[in-house]
C-alpha atoms as a PDB file:
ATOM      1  CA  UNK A   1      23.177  37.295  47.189  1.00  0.00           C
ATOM      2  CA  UNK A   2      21.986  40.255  45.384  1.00  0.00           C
ATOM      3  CA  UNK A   3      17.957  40.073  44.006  1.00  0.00           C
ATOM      4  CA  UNK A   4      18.864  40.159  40.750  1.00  0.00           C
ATOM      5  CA  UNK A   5      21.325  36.887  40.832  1.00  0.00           C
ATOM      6  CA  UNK A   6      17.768  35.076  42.992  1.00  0.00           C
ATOM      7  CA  UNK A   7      14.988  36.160  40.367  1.00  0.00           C
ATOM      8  CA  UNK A   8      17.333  34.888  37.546  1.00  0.00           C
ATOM      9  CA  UNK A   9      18.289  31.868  39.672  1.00  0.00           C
ATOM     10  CA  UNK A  10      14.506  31.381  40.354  1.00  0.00           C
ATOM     11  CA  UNK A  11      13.622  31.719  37.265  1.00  0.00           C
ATOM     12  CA  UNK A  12      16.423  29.308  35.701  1.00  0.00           C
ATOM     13  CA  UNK A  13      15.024  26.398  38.231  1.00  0.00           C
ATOM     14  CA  UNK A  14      11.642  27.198  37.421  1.00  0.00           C
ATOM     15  CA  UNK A  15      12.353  26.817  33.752  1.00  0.00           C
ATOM     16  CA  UNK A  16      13.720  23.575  34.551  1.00  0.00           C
ATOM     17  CA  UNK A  17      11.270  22.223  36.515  1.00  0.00           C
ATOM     18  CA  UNK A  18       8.422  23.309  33.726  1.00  0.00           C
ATOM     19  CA  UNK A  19      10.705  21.565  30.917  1.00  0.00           C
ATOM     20  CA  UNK A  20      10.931  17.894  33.188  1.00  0.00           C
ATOM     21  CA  UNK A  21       7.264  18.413  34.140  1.00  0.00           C
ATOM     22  CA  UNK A  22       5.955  19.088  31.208  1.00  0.00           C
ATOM     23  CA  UNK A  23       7.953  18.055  28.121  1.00  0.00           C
ATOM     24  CA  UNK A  24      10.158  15.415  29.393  1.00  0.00           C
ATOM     25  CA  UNK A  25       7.342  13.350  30.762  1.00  0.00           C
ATOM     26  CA  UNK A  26       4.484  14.604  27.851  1.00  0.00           C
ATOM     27  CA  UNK A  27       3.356  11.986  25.291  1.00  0.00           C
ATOM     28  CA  UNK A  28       5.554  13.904  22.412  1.00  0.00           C
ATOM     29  CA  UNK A  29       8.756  13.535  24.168  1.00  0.00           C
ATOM     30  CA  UNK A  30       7.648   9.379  24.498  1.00  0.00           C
ATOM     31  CA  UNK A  31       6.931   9.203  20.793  1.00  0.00           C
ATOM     32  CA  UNK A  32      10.556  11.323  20.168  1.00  0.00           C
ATOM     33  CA  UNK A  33      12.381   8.402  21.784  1.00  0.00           C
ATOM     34  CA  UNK A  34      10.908   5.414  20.250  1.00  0.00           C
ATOM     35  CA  UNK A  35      11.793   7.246  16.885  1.00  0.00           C
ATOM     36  CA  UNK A  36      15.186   6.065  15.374  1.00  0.00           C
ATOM     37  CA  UNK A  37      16.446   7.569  11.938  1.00  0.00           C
ATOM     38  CA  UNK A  38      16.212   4.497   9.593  1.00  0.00           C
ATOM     39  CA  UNK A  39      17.644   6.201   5.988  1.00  0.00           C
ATOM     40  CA  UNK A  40      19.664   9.241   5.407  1.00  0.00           C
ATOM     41  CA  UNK A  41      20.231   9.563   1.465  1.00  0.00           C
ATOM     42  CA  UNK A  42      21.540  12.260  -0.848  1.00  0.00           C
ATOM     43  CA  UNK A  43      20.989  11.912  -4.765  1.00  0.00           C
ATOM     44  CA  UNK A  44      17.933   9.695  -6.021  1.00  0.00           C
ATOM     45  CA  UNK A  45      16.987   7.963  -9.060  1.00  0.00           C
ATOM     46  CA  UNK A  46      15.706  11.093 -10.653  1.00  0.00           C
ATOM     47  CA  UNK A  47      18.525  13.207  -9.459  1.00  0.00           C
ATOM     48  CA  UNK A  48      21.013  10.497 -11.227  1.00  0.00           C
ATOM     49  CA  UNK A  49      18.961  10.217 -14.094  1.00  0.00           C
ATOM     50  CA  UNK A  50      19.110  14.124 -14.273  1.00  0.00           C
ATOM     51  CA  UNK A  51      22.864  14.321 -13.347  1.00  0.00           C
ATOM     52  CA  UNK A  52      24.091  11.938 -16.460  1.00  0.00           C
ATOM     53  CA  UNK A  53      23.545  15.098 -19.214  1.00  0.00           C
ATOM     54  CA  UNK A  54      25.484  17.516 -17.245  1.00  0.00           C
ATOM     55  CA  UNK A  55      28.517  15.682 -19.282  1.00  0.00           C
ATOM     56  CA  UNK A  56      26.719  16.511 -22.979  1.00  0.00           C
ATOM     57  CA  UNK A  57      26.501  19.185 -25.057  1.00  0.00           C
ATOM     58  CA  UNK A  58      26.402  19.932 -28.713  1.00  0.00           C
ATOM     59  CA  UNK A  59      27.662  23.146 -30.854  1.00  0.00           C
ATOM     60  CA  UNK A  60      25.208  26.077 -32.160  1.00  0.00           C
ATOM     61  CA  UNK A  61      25.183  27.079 -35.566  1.00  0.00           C
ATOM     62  CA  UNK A  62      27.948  29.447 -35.353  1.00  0.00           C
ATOM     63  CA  UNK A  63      30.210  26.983 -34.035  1.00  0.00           C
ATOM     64  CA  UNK A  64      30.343  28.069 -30.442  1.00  0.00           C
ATOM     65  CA  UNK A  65      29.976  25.138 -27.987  1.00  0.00           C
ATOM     66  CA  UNK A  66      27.290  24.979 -25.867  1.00  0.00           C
ATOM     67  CA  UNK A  67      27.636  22.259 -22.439  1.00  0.00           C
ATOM     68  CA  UNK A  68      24.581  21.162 -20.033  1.00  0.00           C
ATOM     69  CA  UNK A  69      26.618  20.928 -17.143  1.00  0.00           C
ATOM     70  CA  UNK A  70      24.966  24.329 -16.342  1.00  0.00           C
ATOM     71  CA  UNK A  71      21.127  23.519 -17.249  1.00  0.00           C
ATOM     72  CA  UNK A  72      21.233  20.274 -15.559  1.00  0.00           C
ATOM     73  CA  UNK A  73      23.834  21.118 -12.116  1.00  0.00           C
ATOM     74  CA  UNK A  74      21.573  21.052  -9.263  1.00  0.00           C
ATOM     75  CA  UNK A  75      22.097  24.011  -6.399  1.00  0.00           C
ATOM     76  CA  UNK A  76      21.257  21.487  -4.005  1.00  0.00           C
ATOM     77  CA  UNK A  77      20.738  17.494  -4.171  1.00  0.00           C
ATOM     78  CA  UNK A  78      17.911  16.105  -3.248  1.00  0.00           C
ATOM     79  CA  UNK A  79      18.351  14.736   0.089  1.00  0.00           C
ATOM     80  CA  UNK A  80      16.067  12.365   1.910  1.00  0.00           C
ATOM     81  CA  UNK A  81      15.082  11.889   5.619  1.00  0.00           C
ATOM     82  CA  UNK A  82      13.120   8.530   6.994  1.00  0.00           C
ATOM     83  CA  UNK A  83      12.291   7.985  10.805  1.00  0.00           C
ATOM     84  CA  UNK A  84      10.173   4.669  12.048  1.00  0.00           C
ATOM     85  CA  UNK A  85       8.587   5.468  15.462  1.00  0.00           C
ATOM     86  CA  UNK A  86       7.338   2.687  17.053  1.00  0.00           C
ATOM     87  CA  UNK A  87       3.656   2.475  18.443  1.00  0.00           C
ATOM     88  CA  UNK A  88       3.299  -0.850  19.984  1.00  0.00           C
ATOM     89  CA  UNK A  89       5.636  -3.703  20.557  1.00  0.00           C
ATOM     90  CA  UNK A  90       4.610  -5.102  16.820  1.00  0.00           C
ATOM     91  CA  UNK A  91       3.875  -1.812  14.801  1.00  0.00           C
ATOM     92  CA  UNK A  92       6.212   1.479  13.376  1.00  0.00           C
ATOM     93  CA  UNK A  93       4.984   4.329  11.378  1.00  0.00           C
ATOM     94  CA  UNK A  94       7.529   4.824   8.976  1.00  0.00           C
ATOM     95  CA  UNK A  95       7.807   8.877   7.791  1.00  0.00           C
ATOM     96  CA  UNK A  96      10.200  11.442   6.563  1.00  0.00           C
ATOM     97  CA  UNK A  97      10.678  13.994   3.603  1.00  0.00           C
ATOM     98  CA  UNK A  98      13.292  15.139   0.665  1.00  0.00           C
ATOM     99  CA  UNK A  99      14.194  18.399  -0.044  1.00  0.00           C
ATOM    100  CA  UNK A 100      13.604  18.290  -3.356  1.00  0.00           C
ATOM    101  CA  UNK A 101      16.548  19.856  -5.862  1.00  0.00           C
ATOM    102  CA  UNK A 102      16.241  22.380  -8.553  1.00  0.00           C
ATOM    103  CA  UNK A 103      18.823  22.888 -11.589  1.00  0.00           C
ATOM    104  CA  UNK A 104      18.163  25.883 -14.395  1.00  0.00           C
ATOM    105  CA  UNK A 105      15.926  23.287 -16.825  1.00  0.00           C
ATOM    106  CA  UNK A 106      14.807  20.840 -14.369  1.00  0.00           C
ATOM    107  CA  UNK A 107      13.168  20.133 -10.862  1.00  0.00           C
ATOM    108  CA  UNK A 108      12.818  17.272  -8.897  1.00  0.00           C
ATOM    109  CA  UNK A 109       9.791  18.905  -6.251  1.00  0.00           C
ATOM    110  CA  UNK A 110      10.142  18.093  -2.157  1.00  0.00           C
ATOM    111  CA  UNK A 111       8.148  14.868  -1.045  1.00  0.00           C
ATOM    112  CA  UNK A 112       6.419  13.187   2.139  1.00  0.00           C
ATOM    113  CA  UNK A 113       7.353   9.476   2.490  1.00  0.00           C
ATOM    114  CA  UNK A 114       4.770   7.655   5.092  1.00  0.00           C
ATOM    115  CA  UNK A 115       4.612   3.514   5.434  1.00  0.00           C
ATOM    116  CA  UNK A 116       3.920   1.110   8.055  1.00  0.00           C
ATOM    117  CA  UNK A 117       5.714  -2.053   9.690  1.00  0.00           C
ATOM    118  CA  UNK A 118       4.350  -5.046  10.990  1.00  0.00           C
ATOM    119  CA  UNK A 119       6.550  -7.621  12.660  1.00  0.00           C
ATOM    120  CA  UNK A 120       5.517 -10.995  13.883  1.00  0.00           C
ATOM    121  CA  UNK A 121       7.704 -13.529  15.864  1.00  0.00           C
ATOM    122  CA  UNK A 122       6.867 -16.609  14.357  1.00  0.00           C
ATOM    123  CA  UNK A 123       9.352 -18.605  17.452  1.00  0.00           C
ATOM    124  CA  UNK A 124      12.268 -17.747  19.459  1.00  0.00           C
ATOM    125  CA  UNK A 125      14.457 -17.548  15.797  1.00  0.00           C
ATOM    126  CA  UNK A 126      11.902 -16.716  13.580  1.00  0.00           C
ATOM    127  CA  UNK A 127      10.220 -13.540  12.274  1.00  0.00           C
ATOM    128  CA  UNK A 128       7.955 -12.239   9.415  1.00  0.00           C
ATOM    129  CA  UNK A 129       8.086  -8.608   8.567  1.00  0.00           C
ATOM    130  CA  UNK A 130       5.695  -6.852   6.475  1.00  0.00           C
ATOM    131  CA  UNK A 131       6.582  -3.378   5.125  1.00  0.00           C
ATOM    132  CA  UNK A 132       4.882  -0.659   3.119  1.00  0.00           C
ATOM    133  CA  UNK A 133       5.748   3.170   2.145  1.00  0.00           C
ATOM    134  CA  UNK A 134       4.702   5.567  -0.736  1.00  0.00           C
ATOM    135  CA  UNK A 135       5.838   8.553  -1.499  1.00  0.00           C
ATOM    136  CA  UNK A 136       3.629  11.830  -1.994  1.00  0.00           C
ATOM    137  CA  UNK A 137       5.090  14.591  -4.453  1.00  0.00           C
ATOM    138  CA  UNK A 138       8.662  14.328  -5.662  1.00  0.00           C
ATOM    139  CA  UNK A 139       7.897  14.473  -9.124  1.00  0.00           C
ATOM    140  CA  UNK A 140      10.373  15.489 -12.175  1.00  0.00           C
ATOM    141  CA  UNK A 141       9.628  17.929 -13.975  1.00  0.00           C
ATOM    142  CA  UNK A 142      12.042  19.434 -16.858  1.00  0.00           C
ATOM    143  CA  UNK A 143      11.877  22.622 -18.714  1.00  0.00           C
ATOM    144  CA  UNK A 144      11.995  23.320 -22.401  1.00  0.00           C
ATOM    145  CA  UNK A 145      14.535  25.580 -24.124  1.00  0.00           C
ATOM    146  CA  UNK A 146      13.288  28.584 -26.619  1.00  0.00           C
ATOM    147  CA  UNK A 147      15.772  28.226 -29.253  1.00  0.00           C
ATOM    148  CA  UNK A 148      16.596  30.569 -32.491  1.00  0.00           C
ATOM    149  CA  UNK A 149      16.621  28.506 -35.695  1.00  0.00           C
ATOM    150  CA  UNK A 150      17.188  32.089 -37.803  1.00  0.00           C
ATOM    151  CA  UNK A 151      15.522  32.317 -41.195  1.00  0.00           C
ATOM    152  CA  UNK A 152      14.508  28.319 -41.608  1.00  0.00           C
ATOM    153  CA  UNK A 153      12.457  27.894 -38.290  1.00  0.00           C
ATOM    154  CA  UNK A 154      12.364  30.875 -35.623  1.00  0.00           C
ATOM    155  CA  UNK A 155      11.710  31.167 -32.261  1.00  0.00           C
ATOM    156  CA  UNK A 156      10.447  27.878 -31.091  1.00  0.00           C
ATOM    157  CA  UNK A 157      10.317  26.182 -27.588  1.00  0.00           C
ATOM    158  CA  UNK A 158      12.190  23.304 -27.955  1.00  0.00           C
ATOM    159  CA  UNK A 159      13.659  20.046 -25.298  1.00  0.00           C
ATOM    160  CA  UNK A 160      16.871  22.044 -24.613  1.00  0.00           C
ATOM    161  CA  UNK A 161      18.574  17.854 -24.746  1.00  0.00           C
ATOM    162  CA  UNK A 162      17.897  17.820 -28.391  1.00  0.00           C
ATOM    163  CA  UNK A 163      17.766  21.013 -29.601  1.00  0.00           C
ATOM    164  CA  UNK A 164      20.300  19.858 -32.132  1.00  0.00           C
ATOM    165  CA  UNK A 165      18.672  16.814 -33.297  1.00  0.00           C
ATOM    166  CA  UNK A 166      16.952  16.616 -36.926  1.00  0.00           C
ATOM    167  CA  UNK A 167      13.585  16.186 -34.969  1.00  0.00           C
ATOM    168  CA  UNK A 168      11.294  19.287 -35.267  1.00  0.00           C
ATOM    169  CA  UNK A 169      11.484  21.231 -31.988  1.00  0.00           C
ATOM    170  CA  UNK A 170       7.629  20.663 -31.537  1.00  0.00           C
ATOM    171  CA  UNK A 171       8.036  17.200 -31.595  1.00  0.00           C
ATOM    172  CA  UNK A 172      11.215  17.395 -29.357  1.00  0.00           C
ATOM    173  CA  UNK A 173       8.749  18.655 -26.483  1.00  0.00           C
ATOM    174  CA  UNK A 174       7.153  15.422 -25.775  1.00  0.00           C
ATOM    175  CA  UNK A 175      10.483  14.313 -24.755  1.00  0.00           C
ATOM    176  CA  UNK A 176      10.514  16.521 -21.264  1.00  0.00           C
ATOM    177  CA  UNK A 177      10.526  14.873 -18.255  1.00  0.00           C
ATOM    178  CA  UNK A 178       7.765  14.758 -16.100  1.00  0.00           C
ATOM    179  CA  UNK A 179       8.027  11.396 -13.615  1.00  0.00           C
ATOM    180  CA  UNK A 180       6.991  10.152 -10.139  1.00  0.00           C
ATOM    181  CA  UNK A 181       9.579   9.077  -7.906  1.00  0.00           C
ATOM    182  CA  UNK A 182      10.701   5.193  -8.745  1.00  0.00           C
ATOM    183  CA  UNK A 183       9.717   3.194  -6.089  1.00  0.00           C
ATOM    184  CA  UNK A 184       6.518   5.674  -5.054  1.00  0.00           C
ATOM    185  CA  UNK A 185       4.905   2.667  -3.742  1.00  0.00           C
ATOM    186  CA  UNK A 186       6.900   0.059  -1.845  1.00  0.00           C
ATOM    187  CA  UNK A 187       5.774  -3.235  -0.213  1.00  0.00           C
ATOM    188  CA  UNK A 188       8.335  -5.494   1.372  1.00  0.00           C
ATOM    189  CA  UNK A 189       7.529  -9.323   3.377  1.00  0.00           C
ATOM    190  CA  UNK A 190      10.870 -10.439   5.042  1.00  0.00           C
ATOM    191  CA  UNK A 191      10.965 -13.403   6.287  1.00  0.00           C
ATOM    192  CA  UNK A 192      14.074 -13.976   8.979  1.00  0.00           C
ATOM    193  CA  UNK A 193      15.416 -17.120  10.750  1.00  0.00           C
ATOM    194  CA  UNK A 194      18.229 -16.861  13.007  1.00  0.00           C
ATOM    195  CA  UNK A 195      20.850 -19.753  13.888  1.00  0.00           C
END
């Protein structure tokens, strides 16, 4: 066998043996497996409530339509990860993330979800669950518009939804999302029997 086939055969089995040694049997790779995946979701409340004005629109003073389906389309939806890794025999940690999803007049920003599960056998059939999670970031936020009202109003910053509403674009402002995730703090008791 040539030398350079044994140093990169040697080194191969050495890389192995490091990998089983070290990460297979390390404390990491133990928490790894006693994590499952427990949600994968695209979309979320805020992402649908977003998503139902990419159908409006209204027309600008020279007649010339104007549709939201390009203000409010997102480039990506917001997509959400959870794990639970269990700790002890009665306890998971309950974490994962969103990506978050941006549009041209609106932002829903990435979040952190974290929680914890407590599960009690109450008999051989019986259980009582206790869940919590919250969410950290993930907040809405929406843009404004700067609009041209010509000779009557100007250049004003205006909610870009109701631009063409007899409101005054100042007061229109107020009007701009800016919301925490629905359901930012979660607690769940489950109580199940089985038969």
């Amino acid at each position: 066998m040539k030398p350079s086939k044994v140093f990169l055969n040697s080194t191969l089995l050495g890389l192995v043996l490091f990998w089983r040694q070290f990460c297979l049997a390390s404390p990491v790779f133990e928490l790894w497996n006693a994590t499952s995946l427990i949600e994968i979701k695209q979309g979320s409340e805020l992402s649908n409530k977003m998503g139902a004005y990419r159908m409006g629109g209204y027309e600008l003073s020279n007649g010339a339509p104007l549709q939201f389906k390009n203000w409010y389309t997102p480039t990506f939806t917001d997509t959400r990860l959870t794990y639970m890794t269990q700790v002890h025999s009665k306890v998971g940690v309950i974490w994962g993330f969103s990506t978050g999803e941006n549009a041209q007049k609106y932002t829903v920003d990435p979040s952190i979800k974290l929680g914890l599960v407590f599960r009690h056998e109450l008999d051989k059939t019986s259980t009582l669950s206790l869940r919590g999670t919250t969410i950290l970031a993930g907040r809405l936020r929406e843009s404004a518009c700067t609009a041209n009202y010509g000779d009557i109003g100007g250049v004003q910053q205006v909610n870009c939804r109701m631009a063409a509403s007899p409101m005054q674009p100042s007061q229109t402002l107020q009007y701009l999302y800016n919301e925490k995730p629905y359901n930012y703090n979660t607690l769940w008791l489950q109580y199940t029997k089985n038969f």
